[in-house]
N, C-alpha and C. Protein backbone atom coordinates (compact mmCIF):
# COMPACT_ATOMS: atom_id res chain seq x y z
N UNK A 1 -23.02 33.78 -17.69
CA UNK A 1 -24.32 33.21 -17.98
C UNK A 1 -24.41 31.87 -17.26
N UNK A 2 -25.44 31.86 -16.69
CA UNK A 2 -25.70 30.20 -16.03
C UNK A 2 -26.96 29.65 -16.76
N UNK A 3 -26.89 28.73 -16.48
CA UNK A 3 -27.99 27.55 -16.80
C UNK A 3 -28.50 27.05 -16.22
N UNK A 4 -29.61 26.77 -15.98
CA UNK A 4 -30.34 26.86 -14.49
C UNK A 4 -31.61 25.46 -15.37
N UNK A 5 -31.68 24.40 -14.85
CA UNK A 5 -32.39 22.97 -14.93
C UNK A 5 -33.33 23.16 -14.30
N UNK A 6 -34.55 23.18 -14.89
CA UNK A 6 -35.76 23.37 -13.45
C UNK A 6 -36.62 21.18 -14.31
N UNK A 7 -37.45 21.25 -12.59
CA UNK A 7 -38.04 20.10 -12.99
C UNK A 7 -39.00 20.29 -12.14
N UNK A 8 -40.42 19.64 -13.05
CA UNK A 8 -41.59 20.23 -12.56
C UNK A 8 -42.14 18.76 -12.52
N UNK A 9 -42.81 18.06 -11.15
CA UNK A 9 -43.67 17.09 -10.84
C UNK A 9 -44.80 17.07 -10.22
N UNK A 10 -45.82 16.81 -11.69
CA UNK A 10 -47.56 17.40 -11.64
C UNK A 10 -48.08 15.62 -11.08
N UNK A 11 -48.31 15.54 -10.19
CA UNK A 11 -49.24 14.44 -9.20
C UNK A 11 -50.82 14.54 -9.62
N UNK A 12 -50.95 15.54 -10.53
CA UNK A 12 -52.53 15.78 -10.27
C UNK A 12 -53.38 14.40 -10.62
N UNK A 13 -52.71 13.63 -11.58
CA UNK A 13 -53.51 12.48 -12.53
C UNK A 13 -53.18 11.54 -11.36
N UNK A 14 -52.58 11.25 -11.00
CA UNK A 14 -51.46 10.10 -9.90
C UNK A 14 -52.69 10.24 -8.30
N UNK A 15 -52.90 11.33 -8.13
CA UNK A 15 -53.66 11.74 -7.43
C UNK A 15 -55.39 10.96 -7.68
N UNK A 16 -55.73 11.38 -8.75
CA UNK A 16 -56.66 11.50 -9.02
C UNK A 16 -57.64 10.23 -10.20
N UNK A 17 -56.47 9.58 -10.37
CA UNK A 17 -57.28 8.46 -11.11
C UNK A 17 -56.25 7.35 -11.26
N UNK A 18 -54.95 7.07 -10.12
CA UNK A 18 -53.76 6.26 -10.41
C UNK A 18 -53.05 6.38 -11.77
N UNK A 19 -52.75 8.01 -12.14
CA UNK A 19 -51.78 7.73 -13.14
C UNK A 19 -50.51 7.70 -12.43
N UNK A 20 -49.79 8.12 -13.68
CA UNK A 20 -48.59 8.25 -13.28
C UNK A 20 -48.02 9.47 -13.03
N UNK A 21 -47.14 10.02 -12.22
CA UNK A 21 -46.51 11.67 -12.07
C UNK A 21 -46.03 11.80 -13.51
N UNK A 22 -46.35 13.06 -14.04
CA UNK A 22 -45.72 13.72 -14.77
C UNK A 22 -44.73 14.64 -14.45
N UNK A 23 -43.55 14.13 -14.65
CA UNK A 23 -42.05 14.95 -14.95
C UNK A 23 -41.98 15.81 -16.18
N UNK A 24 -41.41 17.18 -16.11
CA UNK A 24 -41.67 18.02 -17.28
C UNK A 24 -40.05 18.81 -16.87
N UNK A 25 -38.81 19.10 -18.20
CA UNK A 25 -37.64 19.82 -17.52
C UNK A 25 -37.91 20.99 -18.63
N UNK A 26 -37.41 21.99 -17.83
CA UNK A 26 -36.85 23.36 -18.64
C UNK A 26 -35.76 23.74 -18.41
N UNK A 27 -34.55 24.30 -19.44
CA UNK A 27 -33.94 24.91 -18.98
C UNK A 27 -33.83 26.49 -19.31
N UNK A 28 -33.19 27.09 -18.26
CA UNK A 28 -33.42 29.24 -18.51
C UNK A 28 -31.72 29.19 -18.69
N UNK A 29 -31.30 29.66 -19.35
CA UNK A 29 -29.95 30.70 -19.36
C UNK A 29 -30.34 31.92 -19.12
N UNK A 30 -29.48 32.36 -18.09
CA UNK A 30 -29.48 34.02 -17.20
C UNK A 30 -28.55 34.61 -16.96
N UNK A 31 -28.38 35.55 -16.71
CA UNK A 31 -26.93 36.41 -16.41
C UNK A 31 -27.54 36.78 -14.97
N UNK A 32 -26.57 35.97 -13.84
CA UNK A 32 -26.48 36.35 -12.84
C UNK A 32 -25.30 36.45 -12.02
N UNK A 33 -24.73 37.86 -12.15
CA UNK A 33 -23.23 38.03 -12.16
C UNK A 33 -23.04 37.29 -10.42
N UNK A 34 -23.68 37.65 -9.63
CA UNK A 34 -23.25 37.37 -7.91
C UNK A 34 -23.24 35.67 -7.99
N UNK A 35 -24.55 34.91 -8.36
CA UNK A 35 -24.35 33.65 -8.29
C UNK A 35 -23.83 32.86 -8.75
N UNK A 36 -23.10 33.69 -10.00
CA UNK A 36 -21.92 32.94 -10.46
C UNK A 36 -20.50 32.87 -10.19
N UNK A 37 -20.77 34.41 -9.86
CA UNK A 37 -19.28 34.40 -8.93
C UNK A 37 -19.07 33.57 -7.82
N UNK A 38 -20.28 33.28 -7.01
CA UNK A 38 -20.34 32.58 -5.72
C UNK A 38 -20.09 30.81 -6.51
N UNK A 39 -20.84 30.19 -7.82
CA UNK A 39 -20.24 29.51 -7.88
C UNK A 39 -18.86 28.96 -8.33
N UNK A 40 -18.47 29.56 -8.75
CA UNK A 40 -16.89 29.86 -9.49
C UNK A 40 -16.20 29.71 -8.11
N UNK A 41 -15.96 30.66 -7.26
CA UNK A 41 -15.92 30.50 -5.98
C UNK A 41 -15.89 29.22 -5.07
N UNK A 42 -16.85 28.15 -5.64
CA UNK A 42 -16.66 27.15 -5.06
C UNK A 42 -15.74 26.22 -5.33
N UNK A 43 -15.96 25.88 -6.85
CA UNK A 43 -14.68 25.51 -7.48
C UNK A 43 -13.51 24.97 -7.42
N UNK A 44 -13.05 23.66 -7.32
CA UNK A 44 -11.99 23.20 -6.63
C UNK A 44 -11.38 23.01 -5.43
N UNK A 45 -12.35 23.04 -4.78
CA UNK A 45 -12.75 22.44 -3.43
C UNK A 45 -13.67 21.08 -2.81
N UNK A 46 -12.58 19.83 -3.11
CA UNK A 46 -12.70 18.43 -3.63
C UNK A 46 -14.13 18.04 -2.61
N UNK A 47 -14.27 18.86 -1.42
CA UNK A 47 -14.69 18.74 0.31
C UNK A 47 -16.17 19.79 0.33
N UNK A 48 -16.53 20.25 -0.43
CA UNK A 48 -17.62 20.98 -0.91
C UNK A 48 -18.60 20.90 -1.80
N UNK A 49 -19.59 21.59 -1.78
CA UNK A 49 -20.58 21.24 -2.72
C UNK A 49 -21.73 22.93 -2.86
N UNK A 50 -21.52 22.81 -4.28
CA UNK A 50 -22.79 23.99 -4.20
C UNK A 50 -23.97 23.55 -5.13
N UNK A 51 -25.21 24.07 -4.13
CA UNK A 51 -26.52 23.80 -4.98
C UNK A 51 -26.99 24.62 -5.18
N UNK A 52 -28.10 24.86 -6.08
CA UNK A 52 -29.00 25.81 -6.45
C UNK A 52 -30.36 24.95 -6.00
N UNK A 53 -31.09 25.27 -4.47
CA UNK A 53 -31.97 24.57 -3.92
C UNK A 53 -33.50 24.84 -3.85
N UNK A 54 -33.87 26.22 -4.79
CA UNK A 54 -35.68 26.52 -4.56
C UNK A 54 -35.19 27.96 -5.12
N UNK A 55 -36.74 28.64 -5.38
CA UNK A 55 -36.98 29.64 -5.57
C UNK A 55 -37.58 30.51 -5.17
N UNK A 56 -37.64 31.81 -5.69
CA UNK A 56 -38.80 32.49 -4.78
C UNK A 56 -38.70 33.42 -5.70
N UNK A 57 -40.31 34.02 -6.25
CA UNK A 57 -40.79 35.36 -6.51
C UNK A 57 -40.60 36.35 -5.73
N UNK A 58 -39.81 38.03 -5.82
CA UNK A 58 -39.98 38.58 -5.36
C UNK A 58 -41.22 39.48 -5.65
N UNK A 59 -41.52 40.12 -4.53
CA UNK A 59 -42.51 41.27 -5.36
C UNK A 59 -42.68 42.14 -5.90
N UNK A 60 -41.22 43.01 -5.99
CA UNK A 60 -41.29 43.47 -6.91
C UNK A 60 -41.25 43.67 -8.51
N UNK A 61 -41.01 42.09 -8.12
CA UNK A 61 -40.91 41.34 -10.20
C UNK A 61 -42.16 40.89 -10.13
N UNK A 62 -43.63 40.66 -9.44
CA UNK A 62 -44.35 39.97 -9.73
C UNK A 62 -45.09 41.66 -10.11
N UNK A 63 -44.97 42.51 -9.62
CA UNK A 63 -45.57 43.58 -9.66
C UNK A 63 -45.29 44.43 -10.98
N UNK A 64 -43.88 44.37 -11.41
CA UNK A 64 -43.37 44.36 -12.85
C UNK A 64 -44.10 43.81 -13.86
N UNK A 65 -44.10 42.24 -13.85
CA UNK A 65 -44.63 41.32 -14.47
C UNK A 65 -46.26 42.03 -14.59
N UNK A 66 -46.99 41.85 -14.10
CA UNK A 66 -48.29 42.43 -14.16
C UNK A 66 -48.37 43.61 -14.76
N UNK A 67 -47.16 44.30 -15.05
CA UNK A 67 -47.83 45.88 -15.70
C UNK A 67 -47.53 45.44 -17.25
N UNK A 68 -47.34 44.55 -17.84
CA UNK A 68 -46.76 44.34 -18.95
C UNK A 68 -47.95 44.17 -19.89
């Protein structure tokens, strides 16, 4: 299981009348056996670094999602 930190920065007010950005965090726990193996994998390697850097919808989950 991983844990995955998302952070969401809404400009719309900041934009639009000098507020301030709104910062908003969530976190998801998921079972994602490959990306965890890949990070485990990294693991003790003082000279390395792993990120989890963006996302992406595929389509066939957005197409899922919609039949629900």
């Amino acid at each position: 299981m991983i844990r995955i930190l998302a952070k969401d920065d809404d400009a719309t007010m900041a934009a639009n009348i000098g507020g301030s950005v709104l910062s908003t965090y969530r976190t998801f726990d998921v079972d994602l056996p490959e990306v965890e193996a890949w990070l485990i994998s990294r693991q003790g390697n003082a000279y390395a670094q792993a990120q989890i850097i963006g996302w992406e919808l595929l389509a066939a989950a957005r197409v899922a999602e919609k039949g629900k």
